[in-house]
C-alpha atoms as a PDB file:
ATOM      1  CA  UNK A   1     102.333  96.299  51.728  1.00  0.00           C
ATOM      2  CA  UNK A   2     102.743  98.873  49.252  1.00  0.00           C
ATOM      3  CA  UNK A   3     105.709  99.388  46.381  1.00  0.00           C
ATOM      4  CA  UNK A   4     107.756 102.306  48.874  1.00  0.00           C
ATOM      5  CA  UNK A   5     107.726  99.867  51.742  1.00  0.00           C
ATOM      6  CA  UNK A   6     109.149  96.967  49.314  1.00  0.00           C
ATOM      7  CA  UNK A   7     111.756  99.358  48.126  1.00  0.00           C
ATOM      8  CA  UNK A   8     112.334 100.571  50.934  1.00  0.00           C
ATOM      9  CA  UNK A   9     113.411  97.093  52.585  1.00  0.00           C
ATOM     10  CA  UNK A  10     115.135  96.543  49.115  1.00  0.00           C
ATOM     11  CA  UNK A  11     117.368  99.329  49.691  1.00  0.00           C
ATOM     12  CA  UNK A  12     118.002  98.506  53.249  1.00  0.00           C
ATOM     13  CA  UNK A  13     118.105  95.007  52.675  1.00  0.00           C
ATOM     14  CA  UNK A  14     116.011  93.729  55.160  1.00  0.00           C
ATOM     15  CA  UNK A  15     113.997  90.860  54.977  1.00  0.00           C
ATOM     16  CA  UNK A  16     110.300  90.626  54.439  1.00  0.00           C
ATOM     17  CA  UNK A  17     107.841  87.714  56.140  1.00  0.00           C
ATOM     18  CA  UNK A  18     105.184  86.800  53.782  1.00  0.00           C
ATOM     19  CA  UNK A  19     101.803  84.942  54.028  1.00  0.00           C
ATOM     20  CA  UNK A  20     101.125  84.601  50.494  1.00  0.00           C
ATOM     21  CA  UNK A  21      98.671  82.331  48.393  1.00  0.00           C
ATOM     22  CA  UNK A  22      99.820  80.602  45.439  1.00  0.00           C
ATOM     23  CA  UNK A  23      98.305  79.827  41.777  1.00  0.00           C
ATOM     24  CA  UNK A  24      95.794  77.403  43.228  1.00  0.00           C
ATOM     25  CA  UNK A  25      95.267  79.635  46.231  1.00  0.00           C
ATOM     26  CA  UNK A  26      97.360  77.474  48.912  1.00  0.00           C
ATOM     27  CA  UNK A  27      98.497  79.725  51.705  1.00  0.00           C
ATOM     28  CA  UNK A  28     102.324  79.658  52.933  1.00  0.00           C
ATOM     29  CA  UNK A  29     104.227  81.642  54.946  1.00  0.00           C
ATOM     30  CA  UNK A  30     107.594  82.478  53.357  1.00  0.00           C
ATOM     31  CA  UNK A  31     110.285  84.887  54.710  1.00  0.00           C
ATOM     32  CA  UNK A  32     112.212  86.388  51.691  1.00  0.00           C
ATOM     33  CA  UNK A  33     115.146  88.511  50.896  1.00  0.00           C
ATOM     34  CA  UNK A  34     113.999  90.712  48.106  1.00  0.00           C
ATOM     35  CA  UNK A  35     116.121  91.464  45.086  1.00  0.00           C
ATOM     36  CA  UNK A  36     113.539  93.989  42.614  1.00  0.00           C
ATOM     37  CA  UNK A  37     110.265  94.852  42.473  1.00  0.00           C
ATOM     38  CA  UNK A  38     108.931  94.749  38.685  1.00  0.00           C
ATOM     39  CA  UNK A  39     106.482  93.751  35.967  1.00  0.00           C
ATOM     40  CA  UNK A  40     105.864  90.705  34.447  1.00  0.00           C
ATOM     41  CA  UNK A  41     103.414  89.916  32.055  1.00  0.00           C
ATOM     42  CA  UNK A  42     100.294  91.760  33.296  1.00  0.00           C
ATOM     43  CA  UNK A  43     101.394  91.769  37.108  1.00  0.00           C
ATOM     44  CA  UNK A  44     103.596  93.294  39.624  1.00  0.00           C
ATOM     45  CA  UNK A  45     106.160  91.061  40.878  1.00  0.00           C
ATOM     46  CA  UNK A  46     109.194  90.682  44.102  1.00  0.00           C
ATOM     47  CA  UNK A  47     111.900  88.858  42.508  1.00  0.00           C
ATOM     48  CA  UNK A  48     113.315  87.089  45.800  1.00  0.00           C
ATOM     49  CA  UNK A  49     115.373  84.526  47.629  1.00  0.00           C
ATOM     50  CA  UNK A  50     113.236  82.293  49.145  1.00  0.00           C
ATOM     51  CA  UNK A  51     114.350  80.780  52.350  1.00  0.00           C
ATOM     52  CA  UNK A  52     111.568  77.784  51.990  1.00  0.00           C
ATOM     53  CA  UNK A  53     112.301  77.241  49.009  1.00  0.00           C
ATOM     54  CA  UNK A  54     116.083  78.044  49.033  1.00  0.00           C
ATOM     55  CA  UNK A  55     115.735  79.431  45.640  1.00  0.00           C
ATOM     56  CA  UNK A  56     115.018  82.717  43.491  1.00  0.00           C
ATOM     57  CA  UNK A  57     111.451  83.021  43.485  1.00  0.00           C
ATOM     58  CA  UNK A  58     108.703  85.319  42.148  1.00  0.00           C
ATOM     59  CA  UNK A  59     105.656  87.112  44.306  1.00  0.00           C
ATOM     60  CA  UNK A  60     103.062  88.184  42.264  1.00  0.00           C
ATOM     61  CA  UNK A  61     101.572  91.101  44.100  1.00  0.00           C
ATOM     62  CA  UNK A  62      98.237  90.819  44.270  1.00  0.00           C
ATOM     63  CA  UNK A  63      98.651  87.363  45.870  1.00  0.00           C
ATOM     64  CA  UNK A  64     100.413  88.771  48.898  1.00  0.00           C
ATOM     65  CA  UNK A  65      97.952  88.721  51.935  1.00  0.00           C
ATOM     66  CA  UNK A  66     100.348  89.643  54.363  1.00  0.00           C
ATOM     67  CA  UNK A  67     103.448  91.167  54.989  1.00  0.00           C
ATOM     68  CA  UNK A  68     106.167  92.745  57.314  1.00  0.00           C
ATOM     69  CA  UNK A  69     109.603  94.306  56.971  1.00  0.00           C
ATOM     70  CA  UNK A  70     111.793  92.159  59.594  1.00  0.00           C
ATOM     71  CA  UNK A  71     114.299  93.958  61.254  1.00  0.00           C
ATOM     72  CA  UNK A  72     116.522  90.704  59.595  1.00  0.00           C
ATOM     73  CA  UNK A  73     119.296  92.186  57.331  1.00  0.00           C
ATOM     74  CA  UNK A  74     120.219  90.009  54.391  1.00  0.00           C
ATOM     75  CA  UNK A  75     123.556  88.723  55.034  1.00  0.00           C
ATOM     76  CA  UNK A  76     124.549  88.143  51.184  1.00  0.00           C
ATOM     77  CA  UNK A  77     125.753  90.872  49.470  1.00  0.00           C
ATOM     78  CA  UNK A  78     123.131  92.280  46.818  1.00  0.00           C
ATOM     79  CA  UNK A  79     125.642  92.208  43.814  1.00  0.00           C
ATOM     80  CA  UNK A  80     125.726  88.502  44.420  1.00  0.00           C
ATOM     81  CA  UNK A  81     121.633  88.253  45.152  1.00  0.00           C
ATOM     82  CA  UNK A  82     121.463  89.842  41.426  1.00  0.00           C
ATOM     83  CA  UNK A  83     123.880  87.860  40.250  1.00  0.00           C
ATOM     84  CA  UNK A  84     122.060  85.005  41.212  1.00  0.00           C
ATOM     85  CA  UNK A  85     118.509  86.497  39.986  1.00  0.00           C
ATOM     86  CA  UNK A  86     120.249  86.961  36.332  1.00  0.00           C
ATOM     87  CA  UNK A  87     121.028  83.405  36.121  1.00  0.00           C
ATOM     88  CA  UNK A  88     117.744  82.083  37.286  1.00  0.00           C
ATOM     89  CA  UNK A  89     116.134  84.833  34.622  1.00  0.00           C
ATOM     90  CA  UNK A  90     118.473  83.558  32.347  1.00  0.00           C
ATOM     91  CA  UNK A  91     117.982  79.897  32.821  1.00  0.00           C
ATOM     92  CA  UNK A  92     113.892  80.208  32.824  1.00  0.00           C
ATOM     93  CA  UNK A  93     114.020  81.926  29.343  1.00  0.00           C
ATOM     94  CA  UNK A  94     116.579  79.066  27.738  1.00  0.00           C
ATOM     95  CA  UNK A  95     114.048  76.537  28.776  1.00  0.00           C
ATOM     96  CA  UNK A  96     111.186  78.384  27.758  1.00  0.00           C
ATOM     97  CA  UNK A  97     113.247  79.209  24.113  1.00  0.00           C
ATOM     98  CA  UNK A  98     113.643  75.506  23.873  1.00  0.00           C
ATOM     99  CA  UNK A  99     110.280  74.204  24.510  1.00  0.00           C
ATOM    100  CA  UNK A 100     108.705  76.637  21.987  1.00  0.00           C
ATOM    101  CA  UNK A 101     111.148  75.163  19.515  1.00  0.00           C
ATOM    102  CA  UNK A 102     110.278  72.043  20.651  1.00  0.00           C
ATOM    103  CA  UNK A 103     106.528  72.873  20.129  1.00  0.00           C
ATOM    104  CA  UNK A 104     107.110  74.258  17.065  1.00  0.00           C
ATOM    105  CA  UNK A 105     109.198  71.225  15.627  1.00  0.00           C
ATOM    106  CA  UNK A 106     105.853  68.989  16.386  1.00  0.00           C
ATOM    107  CA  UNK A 107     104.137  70.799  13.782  1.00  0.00           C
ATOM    108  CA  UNK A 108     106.542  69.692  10.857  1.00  0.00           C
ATOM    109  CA  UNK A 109     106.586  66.148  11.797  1.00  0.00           C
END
């Protein structure tokens, strides 16, 4: 599936049906309601709602092995799917703040 089709569902809010395989290359089938498509670090990413998961999530890609646009309209407003996505963003970067100041604390002990 290619960045226009992503968008493309993104702007229509439709949902997407995934068959994707994870870091340790463990296939799962995931239906999504995506939020952006981006970059992060070196790769291309869906920022999502996971329905498996019930969760904001992260696709890389190149890990995608198969997809289709449903004809399944997100029922949540996209304001709120953002709002949601900000949080989670915001959340994963407090963490990740903390445990490099945690890791750099070690040091002086």
């Amino acid at each position: 599936m290619g960045a226009a089709a992503i968008r493309l569902a993104i702007r229509r809010r439709q949902k997407i049906a995934l068959k994707y395989s994870d870091h340790s290359s463990q296939q799962t089938r995931r239906v999504i309601w995506p939020i952006l498509l981006g970059y992060r670090d070196t790769s291309r990413i869906i920022a999502a709602w996971c329905e498996m998961r019930e969760g904001i999530r992260y696709f890389r890609t190149e890990r995608i092995i198969e997809a289709e646009v449903l004809n399944d309209s997100i029922h949540r407003r996209m304001g709120l799917l953002r709002a949601e996505w900000r949080n989670a963003a915001d959340a994963e970067r407090k963490r990740y703040e903390e445990e490099a100041k945690d890791k750099g604390s070690e040091g002086l002990l």
